[in-house]
N, C-alpha and C. Protein backbone atom coordinates (compact mmCIF):
# COMPACT_ATOMS: atom_id res chain seq x y z
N UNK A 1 41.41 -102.44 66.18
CA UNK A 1 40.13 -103.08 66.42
C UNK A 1 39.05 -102.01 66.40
N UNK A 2 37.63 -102.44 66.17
CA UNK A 2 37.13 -101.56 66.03
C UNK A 2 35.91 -101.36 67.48
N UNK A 3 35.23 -100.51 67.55
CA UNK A 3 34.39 -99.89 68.80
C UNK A 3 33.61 -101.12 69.14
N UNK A 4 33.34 -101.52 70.42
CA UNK A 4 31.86 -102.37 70.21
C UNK A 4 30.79 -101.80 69.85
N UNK A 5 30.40 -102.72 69.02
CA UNK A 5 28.51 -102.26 68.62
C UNK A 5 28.96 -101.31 67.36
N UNK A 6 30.14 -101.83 67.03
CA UNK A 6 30.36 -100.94 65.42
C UNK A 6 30.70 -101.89 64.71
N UNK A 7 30.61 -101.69 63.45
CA UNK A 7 31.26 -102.94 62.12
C UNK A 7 31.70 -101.93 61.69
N UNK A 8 33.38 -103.00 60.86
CA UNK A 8 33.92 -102.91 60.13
C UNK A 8 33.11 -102.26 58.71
N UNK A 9 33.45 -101.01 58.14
CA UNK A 9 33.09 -101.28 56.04
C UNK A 9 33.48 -102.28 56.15
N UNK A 10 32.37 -102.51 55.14
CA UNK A 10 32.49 -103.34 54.19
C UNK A 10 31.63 -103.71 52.67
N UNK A 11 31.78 -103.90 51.96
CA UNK A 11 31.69 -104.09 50.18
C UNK A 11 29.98 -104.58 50.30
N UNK A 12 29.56 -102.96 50.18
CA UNK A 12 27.82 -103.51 50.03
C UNK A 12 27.38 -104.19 48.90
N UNK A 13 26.50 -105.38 49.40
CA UNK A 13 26.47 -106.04 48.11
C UNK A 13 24.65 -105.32 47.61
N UNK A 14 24.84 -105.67 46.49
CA UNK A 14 23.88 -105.27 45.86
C UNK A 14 22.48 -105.90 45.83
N UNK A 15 21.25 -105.31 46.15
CA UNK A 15 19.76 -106.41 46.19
C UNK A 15 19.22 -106.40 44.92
N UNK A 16 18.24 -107.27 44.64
CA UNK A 16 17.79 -106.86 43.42
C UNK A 16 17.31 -105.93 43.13
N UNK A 17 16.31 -104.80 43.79
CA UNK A 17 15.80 -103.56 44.06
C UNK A 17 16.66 -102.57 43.31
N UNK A 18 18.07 -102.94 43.73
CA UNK A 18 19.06 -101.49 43.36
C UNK A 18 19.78 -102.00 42.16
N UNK A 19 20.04 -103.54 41.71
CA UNK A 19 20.18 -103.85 40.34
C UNK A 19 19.26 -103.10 39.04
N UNK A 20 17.38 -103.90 39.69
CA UNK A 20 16.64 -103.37 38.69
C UNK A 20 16.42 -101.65 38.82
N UNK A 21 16.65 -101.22 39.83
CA UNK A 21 16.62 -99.42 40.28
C UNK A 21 18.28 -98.95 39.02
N UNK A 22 19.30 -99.65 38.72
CA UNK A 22 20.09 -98.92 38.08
C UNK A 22 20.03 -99.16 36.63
N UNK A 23 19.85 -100.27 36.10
CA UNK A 23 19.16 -101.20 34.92
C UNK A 23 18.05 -99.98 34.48
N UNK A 24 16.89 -99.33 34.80
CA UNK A 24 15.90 -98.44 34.56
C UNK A 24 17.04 -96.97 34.26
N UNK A 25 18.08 -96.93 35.23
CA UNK A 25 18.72 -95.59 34.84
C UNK A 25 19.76 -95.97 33.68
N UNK A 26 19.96 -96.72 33.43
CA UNK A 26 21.07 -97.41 32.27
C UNK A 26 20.11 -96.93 31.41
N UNK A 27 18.81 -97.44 30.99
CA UNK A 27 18.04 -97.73 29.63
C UNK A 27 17.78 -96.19 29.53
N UNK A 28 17.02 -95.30 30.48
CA UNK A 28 16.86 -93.94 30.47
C UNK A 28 18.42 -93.43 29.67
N UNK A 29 19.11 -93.26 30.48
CA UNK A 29 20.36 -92.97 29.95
C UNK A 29 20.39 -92.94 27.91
N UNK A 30 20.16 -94.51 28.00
CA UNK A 30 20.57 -94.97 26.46
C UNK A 30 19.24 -94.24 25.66
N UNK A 31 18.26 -94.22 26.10
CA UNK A 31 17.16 -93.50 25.16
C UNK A 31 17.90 -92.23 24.86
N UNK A 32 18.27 -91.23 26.14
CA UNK A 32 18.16 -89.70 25.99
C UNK A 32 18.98 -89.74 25.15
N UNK A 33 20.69 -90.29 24.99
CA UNK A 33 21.76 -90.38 24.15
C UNK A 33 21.31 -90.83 22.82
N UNK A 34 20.68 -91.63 22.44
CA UNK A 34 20.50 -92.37 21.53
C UNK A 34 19.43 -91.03 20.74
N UNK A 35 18.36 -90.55 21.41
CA UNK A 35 18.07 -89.85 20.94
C UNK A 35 18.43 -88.46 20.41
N UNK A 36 19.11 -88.01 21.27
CA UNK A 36 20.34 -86.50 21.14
C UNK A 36 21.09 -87.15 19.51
N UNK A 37 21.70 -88.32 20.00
CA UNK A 37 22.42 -88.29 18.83
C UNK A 37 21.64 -88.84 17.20
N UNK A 38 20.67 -88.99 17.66
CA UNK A 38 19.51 -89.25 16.26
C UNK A 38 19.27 -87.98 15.36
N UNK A 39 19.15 -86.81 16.39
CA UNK A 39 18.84 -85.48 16.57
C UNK A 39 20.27 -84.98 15.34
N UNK A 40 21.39 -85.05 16.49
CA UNK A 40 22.37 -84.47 15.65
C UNK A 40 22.82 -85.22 14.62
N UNK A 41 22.20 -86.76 14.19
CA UNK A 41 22.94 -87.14 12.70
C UNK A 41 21.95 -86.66 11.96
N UNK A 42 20.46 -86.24 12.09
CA UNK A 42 19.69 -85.88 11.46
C UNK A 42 19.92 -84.62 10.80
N UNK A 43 20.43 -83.99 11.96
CA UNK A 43 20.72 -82.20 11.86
C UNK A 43 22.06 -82.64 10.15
N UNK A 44 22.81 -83.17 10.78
CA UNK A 44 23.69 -83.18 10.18
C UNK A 44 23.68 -83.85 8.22
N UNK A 45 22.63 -84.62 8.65
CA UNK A 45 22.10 -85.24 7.20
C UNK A 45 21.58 -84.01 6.36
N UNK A 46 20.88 -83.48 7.03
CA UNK A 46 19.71 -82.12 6.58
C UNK A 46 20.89 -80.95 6.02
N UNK A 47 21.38 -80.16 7.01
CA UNK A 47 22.89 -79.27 6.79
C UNK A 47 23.56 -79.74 5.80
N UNK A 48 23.97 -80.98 5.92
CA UNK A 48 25.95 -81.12 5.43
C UNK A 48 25.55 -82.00 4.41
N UNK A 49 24.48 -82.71 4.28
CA UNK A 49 24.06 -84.15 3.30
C UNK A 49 25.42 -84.43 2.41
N UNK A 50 26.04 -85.46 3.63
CA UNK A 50 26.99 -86.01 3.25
C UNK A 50 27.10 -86.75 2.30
N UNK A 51 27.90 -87.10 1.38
CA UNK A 51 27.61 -87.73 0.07
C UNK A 51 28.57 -89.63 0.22
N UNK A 52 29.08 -89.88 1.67
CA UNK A 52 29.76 -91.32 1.36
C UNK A 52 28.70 -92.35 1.78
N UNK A 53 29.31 -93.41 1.33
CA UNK A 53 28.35 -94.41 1.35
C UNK A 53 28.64 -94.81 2.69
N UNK A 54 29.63 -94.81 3.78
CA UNK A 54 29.35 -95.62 5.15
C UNK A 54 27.98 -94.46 5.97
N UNK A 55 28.01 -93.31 5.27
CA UNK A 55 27.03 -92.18 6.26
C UNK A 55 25.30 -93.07 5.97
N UNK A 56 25.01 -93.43 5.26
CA UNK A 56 24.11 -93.53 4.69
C UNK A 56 23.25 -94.93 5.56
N UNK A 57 24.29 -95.76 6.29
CA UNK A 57 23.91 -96.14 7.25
C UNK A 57 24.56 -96.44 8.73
N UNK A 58 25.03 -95.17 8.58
CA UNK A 58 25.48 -94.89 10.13
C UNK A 58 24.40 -93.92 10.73
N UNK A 59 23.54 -93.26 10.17
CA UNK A 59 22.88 -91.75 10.34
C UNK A 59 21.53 -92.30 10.52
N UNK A 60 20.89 -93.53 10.39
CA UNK A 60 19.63 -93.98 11.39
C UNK A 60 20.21 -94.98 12.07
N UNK A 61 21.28 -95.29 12.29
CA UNK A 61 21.19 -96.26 13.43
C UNK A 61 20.78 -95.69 15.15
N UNK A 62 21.67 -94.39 15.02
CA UNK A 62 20.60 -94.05 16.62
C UNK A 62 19.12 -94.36 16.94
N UNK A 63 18.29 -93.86 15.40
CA UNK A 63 17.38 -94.51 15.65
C UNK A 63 16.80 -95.34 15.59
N UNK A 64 17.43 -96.38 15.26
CA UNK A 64 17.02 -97.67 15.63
C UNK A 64 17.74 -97.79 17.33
N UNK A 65 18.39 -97.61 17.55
CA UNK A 65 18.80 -98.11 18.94
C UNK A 65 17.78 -97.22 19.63
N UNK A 66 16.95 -95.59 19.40
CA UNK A 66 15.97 -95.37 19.81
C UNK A 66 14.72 -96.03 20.26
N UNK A 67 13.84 -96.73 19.29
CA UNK A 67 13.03 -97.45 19.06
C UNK A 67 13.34 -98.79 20.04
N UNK A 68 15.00 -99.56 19.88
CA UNK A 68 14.72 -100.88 20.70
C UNK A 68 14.81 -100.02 22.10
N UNK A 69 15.33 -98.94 22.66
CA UNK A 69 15.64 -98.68 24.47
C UNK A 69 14.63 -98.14 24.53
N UNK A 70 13.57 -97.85 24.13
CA UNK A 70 12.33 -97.10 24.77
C UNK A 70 11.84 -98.14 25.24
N UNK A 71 10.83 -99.07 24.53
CA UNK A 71 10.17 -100.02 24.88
C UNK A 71 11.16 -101.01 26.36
N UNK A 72 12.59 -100.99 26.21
CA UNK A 72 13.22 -101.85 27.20
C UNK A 72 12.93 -100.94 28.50
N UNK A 73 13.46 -99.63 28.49
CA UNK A 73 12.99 -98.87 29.43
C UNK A 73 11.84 -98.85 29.95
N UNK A 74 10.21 -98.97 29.21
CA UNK A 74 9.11 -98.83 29.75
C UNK A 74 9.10 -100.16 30.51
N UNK A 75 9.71 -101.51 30.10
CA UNK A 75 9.13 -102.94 30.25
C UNK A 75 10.54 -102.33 32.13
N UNK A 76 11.49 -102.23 31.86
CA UNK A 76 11.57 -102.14 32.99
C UNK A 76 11.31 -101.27 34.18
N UNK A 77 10.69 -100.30 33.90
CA UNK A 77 10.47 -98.63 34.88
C UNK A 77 8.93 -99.42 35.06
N UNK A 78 8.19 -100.27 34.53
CA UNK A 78 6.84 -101.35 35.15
C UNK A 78 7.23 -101.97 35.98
N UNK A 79 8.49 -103.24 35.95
CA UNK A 79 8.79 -103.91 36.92
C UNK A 79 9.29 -103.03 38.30
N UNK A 80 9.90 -102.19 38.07
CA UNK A 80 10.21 -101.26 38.98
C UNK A 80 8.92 -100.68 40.06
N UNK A 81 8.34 -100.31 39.30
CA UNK A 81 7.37 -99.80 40.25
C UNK A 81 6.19 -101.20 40.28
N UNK A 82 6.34 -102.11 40.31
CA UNK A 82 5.58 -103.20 40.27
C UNK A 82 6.31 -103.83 41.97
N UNK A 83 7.38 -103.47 41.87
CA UNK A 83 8.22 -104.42 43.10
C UNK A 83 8.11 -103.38 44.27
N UNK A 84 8.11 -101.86 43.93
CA UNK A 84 7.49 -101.19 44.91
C UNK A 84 6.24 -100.44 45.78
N UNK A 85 4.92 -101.45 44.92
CA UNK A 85 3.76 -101.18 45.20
C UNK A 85 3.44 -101.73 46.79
N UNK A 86 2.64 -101.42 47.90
CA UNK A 86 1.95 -102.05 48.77
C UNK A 86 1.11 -103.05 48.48
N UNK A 87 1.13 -104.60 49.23
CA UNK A 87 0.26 -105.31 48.77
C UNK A 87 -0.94 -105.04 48.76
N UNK A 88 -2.38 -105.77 47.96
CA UNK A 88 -3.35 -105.00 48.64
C UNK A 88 -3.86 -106.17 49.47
N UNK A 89 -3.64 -106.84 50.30
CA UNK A 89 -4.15 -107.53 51.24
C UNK A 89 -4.10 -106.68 52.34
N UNK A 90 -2.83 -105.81 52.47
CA UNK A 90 -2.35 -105.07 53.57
C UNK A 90 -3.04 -103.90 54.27
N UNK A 91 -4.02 -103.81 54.55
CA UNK A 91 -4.78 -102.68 54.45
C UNK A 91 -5.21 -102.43 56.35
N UNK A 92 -3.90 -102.11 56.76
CA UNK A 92 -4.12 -102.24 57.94
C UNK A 92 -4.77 -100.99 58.53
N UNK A 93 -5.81 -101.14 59.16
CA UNK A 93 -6.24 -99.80 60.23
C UNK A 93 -5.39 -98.83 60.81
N UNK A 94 -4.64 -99.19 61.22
CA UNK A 94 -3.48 -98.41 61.87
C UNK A 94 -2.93 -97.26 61.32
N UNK A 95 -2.58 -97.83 59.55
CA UNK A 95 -2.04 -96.47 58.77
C UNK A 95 -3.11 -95.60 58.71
N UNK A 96 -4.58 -96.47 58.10
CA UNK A 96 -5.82 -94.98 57.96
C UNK A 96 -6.14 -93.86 59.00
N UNK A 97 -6.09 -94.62 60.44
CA UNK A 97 -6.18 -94.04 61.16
C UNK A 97 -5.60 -93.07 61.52
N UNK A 98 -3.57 -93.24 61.37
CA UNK A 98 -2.81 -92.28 61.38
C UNK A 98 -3.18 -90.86 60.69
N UNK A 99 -3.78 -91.19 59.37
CA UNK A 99 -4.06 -90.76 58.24
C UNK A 99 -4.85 -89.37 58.51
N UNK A 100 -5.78 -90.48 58.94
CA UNK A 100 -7.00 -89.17 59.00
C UNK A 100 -7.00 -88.60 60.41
């Protein structure tokens, strides 16, 4: 049994906050990769200019998957900091005061 005034672990569930907070690090993620590897099929087009026909469109598809995760990333790193703004109704005396 466990202490009083203690809980059991247990299986934190997830809020939306830390869904859309990992969703923003997913898309970051997929840009930087997507771009690295745009980088190195480019390098590699330029160097080695491979001569088969599957290279020819395997070697911009990073960047196309570039182009769609940027824009997904910006639309969500907005909502993100959209859900963690202060309202502005809230403008209580108390904090300014602390403040100054």
């Amino acid at each position: 049994m466990s202490e009083p005034g203690r809980t059991l672990p247990s299986y934190r569930t997830s809020t939306a906050s830390h869904r859309l907070a990992r969703a923003v690090r997913y898309a970051g993620r997929l840009t930087c990769w997507s771009l690295a590897t745009g980088m190195a099929t480019a390098a590699t087009d330029l160097v080695l200019e491979p001569q088969t026909t599957w290279w020819t469109a395997l070697w911009p598809t990073p960047w196309y998957l570039t182009g769609l995760s940027i824009p997904l990333w910006a639309v969500l790193r907005a909502r993100e900091k959209a859900t963690h703004q202060p309202d502005e109704d809230d403008d209580s005396p108390s904090r300014w005061e602390e403040a100054a």
